[in-house]
N, C-alpha and C. Protein backbone atom coordinates (compact mmCIF):
# COMPACT_ATOMS: atom_id res chain seq x y z
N UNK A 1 89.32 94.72 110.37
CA UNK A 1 89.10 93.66 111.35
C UNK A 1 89.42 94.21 112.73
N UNK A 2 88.44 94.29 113.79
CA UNK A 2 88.81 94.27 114.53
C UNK A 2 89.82 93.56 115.72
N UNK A 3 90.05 93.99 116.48
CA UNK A 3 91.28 93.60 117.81
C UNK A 3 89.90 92.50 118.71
N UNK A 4 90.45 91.40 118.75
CA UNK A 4 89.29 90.35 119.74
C UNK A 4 90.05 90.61 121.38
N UNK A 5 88.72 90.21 121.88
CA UNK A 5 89.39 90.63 123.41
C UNK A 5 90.52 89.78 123.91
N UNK A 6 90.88 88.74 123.27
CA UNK A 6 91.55 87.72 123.96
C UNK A 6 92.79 88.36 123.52
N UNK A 7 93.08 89.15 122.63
CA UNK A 7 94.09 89.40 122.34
C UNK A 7 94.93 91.14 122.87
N UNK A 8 93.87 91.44 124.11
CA UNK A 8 94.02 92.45 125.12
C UNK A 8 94.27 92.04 126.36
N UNK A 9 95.47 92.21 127.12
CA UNK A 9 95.77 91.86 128.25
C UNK A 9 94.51 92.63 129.50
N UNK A 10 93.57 92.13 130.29
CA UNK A 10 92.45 92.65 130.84
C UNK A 10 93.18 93.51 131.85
N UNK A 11 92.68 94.84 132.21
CA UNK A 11 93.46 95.44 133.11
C UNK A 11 93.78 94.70 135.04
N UNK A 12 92.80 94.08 135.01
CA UNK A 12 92.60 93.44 136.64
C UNK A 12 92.34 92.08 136.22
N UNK A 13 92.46 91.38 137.45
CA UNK A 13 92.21 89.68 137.55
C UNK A 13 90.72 89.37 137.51
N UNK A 14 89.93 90.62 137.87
CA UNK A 14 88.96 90.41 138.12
C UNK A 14 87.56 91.02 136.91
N UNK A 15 88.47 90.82 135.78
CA UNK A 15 87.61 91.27 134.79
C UNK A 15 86.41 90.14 134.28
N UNK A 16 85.61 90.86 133.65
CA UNK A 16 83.97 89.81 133.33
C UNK A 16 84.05 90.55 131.82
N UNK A 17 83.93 89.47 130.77
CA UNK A 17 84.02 89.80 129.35
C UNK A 17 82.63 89.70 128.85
N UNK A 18 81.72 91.24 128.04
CA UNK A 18 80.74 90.38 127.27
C UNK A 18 81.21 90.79 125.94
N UNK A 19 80.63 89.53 125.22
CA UNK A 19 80.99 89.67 123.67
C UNK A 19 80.06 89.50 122.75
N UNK A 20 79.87 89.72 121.36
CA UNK A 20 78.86 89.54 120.95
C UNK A 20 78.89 88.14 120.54
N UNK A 21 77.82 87.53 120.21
CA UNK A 21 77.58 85.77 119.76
C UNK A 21 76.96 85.58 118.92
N UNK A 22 77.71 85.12 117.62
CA UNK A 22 76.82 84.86 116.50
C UNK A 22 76.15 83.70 116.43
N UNK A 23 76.37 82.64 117.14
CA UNK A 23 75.28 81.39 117.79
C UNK A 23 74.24 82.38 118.15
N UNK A 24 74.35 82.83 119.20
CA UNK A 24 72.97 83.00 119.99
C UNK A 24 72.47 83.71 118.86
N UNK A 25 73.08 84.82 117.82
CA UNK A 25 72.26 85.91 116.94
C UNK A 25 71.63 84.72 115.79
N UNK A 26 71.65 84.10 115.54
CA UNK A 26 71.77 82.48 114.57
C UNK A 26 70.37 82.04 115.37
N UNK A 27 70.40 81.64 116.58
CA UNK A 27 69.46 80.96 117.54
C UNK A 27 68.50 81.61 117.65
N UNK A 28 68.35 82.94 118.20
CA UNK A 28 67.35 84.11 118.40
C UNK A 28 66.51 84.15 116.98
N UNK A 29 67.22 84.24 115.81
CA UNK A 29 66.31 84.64 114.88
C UNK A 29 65.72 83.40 113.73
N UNK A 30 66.74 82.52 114.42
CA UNK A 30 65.73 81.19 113.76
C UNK A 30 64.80 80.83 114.66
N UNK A 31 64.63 80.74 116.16
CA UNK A 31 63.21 80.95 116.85
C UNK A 31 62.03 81.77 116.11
N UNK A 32 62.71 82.93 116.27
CA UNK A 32 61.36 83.87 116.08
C UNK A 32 60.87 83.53 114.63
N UNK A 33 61.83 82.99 113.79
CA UNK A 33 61.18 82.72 112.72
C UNK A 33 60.31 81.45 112.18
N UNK A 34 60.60 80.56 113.47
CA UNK A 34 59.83 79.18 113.45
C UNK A 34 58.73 79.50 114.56
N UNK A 35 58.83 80.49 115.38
CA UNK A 35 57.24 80.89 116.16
C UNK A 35 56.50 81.57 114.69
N UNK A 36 56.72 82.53 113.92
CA UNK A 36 56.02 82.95 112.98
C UNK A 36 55.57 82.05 112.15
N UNK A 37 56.22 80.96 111.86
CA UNK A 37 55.54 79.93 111.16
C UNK A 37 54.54 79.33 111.81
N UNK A 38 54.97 79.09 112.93
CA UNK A 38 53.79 78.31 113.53
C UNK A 38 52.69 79.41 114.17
N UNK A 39 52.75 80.15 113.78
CA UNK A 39 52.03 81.44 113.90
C UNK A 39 50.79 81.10 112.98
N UNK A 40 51.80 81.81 111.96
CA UNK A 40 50.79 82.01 110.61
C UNK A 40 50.15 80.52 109.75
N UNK A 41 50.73 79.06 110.14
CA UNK A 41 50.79 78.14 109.46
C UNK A 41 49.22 77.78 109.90
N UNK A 42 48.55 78.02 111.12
CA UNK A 42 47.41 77.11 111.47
C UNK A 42 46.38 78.67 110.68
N UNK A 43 46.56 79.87 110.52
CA UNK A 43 46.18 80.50 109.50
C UNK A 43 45.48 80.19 108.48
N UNK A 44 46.53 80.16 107.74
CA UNK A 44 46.45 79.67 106.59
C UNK A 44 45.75 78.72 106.15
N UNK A 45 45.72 77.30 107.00
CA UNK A 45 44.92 75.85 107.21
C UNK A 45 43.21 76.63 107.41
N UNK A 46 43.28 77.34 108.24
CA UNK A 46 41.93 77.95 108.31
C UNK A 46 40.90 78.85 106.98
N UNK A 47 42.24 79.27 106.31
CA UNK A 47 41.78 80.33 104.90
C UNK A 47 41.73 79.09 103.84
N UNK A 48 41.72 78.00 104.24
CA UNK A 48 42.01 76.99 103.02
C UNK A 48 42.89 77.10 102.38
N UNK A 49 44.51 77.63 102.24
CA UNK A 49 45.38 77.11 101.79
C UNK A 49 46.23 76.30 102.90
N UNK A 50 46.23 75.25 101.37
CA UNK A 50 46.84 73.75 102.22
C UNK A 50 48.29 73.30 102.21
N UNK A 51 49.09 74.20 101.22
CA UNK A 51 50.45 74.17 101.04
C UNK A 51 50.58 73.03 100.71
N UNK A 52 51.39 71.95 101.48
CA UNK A 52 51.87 70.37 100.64
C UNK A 52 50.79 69.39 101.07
N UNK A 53 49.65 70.66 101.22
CA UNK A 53 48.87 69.11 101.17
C UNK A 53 48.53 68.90 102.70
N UNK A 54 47.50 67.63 103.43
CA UNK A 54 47.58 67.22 104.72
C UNK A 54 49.30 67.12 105.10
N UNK A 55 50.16 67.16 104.77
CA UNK A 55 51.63 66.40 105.40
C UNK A 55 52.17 67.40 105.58
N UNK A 56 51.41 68.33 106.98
CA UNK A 56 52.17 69.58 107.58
C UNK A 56 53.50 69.36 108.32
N UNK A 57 54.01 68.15 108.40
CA UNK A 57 55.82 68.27 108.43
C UNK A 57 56.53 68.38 107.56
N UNK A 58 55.97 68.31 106.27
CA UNK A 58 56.77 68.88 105.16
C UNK A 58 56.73 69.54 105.04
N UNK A 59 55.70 71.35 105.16
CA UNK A 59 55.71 71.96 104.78
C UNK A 59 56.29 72.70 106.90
N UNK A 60 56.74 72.19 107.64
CA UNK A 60 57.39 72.68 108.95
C UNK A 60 59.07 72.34 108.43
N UNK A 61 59.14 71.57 107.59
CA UNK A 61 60.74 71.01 107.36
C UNK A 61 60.67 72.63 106.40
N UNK A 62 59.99 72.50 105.31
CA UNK A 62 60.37 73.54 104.66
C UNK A 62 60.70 75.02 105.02
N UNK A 63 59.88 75.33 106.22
CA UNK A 63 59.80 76.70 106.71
C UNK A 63 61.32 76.22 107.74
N UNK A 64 61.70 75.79 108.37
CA UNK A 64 63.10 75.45 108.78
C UNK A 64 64.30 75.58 107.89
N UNK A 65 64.02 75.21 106.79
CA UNK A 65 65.08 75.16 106.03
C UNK A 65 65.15 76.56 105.81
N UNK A 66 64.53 77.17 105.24
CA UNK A 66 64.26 78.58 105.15
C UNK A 66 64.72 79.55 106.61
N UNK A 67 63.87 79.12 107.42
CA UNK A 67 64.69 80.16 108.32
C UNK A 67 66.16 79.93 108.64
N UNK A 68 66.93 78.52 108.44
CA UNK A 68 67.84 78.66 108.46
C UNK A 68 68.70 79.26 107.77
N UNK A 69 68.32 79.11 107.00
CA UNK A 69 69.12 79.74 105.40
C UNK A 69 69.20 81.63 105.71
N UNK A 70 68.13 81.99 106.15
CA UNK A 70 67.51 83.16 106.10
C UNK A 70 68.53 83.79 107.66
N UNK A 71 68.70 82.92 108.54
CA UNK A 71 69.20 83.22 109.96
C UNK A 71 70.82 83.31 109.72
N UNK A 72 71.20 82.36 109.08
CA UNK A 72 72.74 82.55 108.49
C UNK A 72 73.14 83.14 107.45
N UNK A 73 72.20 83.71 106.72
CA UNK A 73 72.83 85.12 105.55
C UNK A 73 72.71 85.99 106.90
N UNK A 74 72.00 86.29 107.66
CA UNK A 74 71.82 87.59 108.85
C UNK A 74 73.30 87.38 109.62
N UNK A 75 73.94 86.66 109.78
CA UNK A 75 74.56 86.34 110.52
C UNK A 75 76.00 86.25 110.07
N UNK A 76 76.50 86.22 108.38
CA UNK A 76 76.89 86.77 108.05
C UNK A 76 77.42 87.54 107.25
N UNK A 77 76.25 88.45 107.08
CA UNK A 77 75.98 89.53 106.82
C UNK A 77 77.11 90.92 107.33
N UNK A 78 76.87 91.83 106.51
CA UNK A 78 77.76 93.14 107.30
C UNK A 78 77.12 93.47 108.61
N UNK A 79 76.14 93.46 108.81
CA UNK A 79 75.28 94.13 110.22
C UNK A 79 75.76 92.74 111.26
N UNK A 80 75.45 91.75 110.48
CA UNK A 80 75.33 90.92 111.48
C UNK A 80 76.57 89.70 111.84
N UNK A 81 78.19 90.99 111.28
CA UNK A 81 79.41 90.31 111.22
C UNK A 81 79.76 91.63 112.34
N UNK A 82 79.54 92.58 112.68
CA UNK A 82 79.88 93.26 113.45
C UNK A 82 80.30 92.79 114.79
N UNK A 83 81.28 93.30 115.46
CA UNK A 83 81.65 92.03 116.75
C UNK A 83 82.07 93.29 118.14
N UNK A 84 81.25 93.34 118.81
CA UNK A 84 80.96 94.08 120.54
C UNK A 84 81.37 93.38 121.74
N UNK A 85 82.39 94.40 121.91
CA UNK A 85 82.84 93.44 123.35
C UNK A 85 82.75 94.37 124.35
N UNK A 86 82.86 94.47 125.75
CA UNK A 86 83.21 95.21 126.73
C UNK A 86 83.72 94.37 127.82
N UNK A 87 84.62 94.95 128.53
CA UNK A 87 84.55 94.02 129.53
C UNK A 87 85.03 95.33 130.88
N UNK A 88 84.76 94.70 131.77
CA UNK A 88 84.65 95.50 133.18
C UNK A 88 85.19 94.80 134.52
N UNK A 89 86.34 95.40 134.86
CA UNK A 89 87.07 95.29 136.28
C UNK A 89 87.46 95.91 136.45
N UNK A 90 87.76 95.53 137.81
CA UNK A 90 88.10 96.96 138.82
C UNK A 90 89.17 98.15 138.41
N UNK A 91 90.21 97.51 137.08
CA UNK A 91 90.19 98.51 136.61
C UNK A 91 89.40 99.45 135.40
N UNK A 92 88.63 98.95 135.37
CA UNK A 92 87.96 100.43 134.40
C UNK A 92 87.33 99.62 133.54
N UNK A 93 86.57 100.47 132.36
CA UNK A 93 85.66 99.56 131.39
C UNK A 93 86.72 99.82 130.29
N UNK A 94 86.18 98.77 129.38
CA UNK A 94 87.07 98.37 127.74
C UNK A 94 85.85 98.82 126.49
N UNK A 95 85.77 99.25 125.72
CA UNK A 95 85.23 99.07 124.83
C UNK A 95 85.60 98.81 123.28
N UNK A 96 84.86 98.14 122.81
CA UNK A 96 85.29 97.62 121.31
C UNK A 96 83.88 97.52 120.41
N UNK A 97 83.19 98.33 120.13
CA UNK A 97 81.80 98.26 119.40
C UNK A 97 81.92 98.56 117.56
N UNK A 98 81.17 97.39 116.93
CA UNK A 98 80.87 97.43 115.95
C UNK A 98 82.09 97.79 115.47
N UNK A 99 83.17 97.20 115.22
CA UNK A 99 84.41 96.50 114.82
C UNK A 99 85.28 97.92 114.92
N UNK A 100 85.31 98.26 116.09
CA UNK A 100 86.23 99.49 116.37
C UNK A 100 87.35 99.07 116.90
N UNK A 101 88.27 100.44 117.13
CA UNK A 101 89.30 99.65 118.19
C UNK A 101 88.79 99.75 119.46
N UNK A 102 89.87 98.85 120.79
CA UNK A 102 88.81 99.06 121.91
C UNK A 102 89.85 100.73 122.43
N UNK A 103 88.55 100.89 123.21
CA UNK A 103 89.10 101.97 124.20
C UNK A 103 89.03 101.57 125.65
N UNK A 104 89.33 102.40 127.03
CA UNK A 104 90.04 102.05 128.06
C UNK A 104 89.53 103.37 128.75
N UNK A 105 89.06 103.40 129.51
CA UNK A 105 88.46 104.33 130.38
C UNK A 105 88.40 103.52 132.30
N UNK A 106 89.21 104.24 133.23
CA UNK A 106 89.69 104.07 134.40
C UNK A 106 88.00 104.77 134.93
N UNK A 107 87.81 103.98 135.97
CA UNK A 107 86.54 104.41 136.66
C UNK A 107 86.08 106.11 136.80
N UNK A 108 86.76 106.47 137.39
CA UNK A 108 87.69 107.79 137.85
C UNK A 108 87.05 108.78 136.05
N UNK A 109 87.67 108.18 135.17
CA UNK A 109 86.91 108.87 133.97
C UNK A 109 85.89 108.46 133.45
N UNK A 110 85.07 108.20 133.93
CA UNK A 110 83.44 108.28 133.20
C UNK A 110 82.46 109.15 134.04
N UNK A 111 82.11 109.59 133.51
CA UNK A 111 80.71 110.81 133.94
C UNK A 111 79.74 109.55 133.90
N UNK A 112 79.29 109.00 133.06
CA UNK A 112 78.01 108.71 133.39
C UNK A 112 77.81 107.17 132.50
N UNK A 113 77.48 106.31 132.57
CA UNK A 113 77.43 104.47 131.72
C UNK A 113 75.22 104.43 132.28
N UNK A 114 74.97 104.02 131.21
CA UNK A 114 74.11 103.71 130.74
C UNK A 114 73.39 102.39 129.89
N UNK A 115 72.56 101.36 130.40
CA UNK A 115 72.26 100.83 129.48
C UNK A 115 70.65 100.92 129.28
N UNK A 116 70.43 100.54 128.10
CA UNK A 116 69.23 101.27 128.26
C UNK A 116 68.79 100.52 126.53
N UNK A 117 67.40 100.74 126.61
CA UNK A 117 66.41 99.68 125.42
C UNK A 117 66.26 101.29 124.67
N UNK A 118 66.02 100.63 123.10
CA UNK A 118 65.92 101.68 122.15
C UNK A 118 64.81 100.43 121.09
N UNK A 119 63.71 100.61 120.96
CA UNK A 119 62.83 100.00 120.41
C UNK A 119 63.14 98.04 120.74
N UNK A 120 64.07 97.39 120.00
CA UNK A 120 63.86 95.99 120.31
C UNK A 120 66.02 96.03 120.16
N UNK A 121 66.45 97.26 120.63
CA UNK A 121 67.95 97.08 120.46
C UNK A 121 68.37 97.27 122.19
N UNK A 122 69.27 97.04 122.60
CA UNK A 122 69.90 97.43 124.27
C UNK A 122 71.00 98.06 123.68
N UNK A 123 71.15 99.04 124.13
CA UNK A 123 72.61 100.14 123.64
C UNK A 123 73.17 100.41 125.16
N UNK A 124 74.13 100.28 125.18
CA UNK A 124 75.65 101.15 126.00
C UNK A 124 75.92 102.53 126.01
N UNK A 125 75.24 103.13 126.87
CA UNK A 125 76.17 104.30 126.41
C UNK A 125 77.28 105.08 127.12
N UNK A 126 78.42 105.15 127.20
CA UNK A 126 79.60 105.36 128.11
C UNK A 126 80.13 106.79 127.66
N UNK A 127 79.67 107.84 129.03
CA UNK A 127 80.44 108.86 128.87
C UNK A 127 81.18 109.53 129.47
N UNK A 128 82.24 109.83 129.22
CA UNK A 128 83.72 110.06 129.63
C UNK A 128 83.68 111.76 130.42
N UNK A 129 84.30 111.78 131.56
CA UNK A 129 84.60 113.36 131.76
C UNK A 129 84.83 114.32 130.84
N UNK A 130 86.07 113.37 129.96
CA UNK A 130 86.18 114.64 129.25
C UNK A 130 87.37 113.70 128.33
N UNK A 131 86.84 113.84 126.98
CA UNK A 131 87.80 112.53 126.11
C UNK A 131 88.98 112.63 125.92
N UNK A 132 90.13 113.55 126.69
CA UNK A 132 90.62 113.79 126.40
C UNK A 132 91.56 112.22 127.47
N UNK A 133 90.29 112.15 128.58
CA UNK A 133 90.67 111.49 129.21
C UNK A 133 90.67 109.31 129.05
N UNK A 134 90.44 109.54 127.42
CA UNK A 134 90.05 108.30 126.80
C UNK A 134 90.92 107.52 126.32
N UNK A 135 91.74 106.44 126.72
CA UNK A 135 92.56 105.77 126.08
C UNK A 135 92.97 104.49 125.17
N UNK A 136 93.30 104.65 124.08
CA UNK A 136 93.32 103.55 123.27
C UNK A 136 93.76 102.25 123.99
N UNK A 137 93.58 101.34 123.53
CA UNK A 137 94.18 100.25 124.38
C UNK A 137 95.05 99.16 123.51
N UNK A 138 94.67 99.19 122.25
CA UNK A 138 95.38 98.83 121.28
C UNK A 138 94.78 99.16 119.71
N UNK A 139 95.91 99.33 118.97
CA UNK A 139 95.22 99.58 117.42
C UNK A 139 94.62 101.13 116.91
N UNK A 140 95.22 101.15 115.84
CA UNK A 140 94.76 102.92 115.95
C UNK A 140 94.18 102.84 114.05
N UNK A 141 94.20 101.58 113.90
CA UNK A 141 93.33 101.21 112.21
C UNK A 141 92.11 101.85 112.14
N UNK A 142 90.63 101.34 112.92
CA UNK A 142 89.46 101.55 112.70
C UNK A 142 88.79 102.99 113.43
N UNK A 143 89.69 103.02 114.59
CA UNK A 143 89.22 104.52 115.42
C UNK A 143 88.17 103.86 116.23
N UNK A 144 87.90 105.15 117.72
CA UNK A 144 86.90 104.44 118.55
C UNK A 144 85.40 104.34 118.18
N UNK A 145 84.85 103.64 119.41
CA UNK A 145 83.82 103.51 118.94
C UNK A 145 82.40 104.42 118.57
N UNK A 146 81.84 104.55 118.44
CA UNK A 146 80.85 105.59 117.73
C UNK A 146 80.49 106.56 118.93
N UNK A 147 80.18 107.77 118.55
CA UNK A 147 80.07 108.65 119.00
C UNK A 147 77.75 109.30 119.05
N UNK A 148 77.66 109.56 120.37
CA UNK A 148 76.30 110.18 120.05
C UNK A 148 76.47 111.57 120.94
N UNK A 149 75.11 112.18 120.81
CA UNK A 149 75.44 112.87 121.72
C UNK A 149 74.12 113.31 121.82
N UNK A 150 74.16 113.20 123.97
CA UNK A 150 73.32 112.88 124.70
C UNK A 150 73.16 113.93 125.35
N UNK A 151 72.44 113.83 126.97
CA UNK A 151 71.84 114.55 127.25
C UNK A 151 73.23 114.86 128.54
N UNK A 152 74.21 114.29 128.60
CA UNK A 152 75.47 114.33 129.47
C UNK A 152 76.50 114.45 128.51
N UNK A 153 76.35 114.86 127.30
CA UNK A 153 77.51 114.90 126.14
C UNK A 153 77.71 114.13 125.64
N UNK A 154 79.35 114.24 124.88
CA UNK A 154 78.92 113.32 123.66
C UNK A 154 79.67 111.85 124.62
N UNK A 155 78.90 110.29 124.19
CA UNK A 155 78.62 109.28 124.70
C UNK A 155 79.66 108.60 123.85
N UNK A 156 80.18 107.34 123.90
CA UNK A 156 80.41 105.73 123.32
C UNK A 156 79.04 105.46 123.52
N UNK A 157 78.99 104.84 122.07
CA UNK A 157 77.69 103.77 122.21
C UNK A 157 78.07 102.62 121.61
N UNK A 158 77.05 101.69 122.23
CA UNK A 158 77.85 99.92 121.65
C UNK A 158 75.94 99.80 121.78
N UNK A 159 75.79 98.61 120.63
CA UNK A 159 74.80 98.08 120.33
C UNK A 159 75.07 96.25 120.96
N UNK A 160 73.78 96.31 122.09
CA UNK A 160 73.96 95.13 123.11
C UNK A 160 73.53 94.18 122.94
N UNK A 161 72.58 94.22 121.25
CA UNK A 161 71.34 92.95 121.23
C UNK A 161 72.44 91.76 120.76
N UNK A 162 73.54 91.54 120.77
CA UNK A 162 74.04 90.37 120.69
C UNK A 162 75.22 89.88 121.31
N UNK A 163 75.04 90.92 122.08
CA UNK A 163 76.18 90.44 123.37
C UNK A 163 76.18 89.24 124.75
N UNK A 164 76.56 88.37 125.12
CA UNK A 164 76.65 87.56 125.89
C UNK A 164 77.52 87.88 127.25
N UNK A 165 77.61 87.30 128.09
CA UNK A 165 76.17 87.10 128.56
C UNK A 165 75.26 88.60 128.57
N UNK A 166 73.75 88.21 129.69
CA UNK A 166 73.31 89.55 128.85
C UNK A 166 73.27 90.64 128.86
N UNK A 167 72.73 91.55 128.54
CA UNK A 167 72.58 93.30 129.07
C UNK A 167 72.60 93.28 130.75
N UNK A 168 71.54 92.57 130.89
CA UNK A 168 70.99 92.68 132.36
C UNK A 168 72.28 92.21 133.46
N UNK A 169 73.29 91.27 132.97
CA UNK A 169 73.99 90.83 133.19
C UNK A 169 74.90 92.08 133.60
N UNK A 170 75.28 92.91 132.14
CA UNK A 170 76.17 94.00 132.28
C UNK A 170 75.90 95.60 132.85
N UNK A 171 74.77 95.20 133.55
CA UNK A 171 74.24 96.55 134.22
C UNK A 171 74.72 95.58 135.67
N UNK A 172 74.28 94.90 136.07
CA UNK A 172 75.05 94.45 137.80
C UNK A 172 76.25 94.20 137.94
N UNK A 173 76.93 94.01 136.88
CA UNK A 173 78.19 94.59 136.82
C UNK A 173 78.85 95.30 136.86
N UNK A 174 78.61 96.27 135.96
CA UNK A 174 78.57 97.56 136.40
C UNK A 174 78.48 98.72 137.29
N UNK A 175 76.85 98.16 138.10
CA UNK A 175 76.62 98.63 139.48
C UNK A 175 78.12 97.95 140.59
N UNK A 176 78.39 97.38 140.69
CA UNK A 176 79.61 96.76 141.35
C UNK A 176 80.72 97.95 141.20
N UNK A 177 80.80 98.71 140.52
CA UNK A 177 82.27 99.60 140.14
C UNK A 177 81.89 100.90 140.23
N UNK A 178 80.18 101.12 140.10
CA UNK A 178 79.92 102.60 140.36
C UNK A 178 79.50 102.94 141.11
N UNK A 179 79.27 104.59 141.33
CA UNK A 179 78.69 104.87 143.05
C UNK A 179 77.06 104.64 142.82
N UNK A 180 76.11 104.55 143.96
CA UNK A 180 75.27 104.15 143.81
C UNK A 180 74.30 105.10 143.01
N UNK A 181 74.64 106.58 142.67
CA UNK A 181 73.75 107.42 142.11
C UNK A 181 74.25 107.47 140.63
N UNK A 182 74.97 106.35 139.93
CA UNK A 182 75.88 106.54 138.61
C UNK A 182 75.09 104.94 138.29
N UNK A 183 74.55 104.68 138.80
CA UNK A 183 73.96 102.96 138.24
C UNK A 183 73.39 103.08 137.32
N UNK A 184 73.44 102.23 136.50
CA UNK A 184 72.78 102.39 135.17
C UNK A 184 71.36 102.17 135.15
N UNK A 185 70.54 102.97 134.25
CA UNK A 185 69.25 102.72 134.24
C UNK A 185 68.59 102.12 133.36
N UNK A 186 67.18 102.27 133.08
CA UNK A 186 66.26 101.38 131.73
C UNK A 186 66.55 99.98 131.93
């Protein structure tokens, strides 16, 4: 189990928390799954299958029930119990991705923060001068957060598609704390 942010004293007064939201991950994918119905449903009416018949609110109740059902196994699910936080003030960024512990990086140590789209995912990627310069902030159970390695070395990466508020949110944020040639891109 991870460490929740509330239970990290924020380094400044002036910190901005995003976290991940299993509402909105719940919300997002029972949409898309009631646009696909109503997608494919006037389809179907066209190929001559009629499902329950003329009484296409029964067969719209049914595809609801279903995506709900279908939106809350996703939700919780192992992938989709995973819990991403960051948060960012003036002193430094926090990270806590995909039920790690968080880490603590002072402005001063990051080479390079990134957010950036990877097919239909927004990833984080935060990289440190030099990790030596990386500090736990609490909890030493799960270890930090995942490791890649990029084209500036090896990175933190946090997966953003269910973080609140949003990506776009946490890139002007960001820009706020870095110099103007360190802004994040994509």
């Amino acid at each position: 189990m991870s460490i929740a942010p509330e239970q990290v004293e924020a380094p400044a007064r002036d910190a901005v928390l995003f976290k991940s939201s299993p509402v909105r991950t719940f919300l997002a994918l029972f949409l898309l799954l009631m646009i696909s119905f109503a997608l494919v449903a006037p389809l179907a009416a066209l190929l001559g299958s009629t499902g329950s018949g003329s009484r296409w609110w029964v067969t719209a109740g049914q595809a609801a029930v279903i995506a709900a059902l279908a939106s809350g196994a996703y939700v919780f699910s192992t992938r989709g119990s995973l819990r991403t936080w960051v948060r960012v003030s003036s002193g430094g960024l926090e990270l806590a991705a995909q039920e790690s512990d968080p880490i603590m990086l002072a402005w001063a140590d990051i080479k390079h923060v990134t957010v950036r789209r990877d097919g239909l995912k927004n990833l984080l990627e935060v990289t440190p001068v030099d990790m030596d310069r990386v500090h736990p902030v609490q909890g030493e159970e799960a270890g930090p957060p995942p490791l890649a390695e990029t084209p500036d070395g090896q990175s933190f990466t946090a997966d953003l598609s269910e973080v609140w508020p949003s990506p776009r949110r946490l890139r002007r944020e960001l820009a706020k704390h870095l110099p103007p040639d360190e802004a994040t891109a994509a």
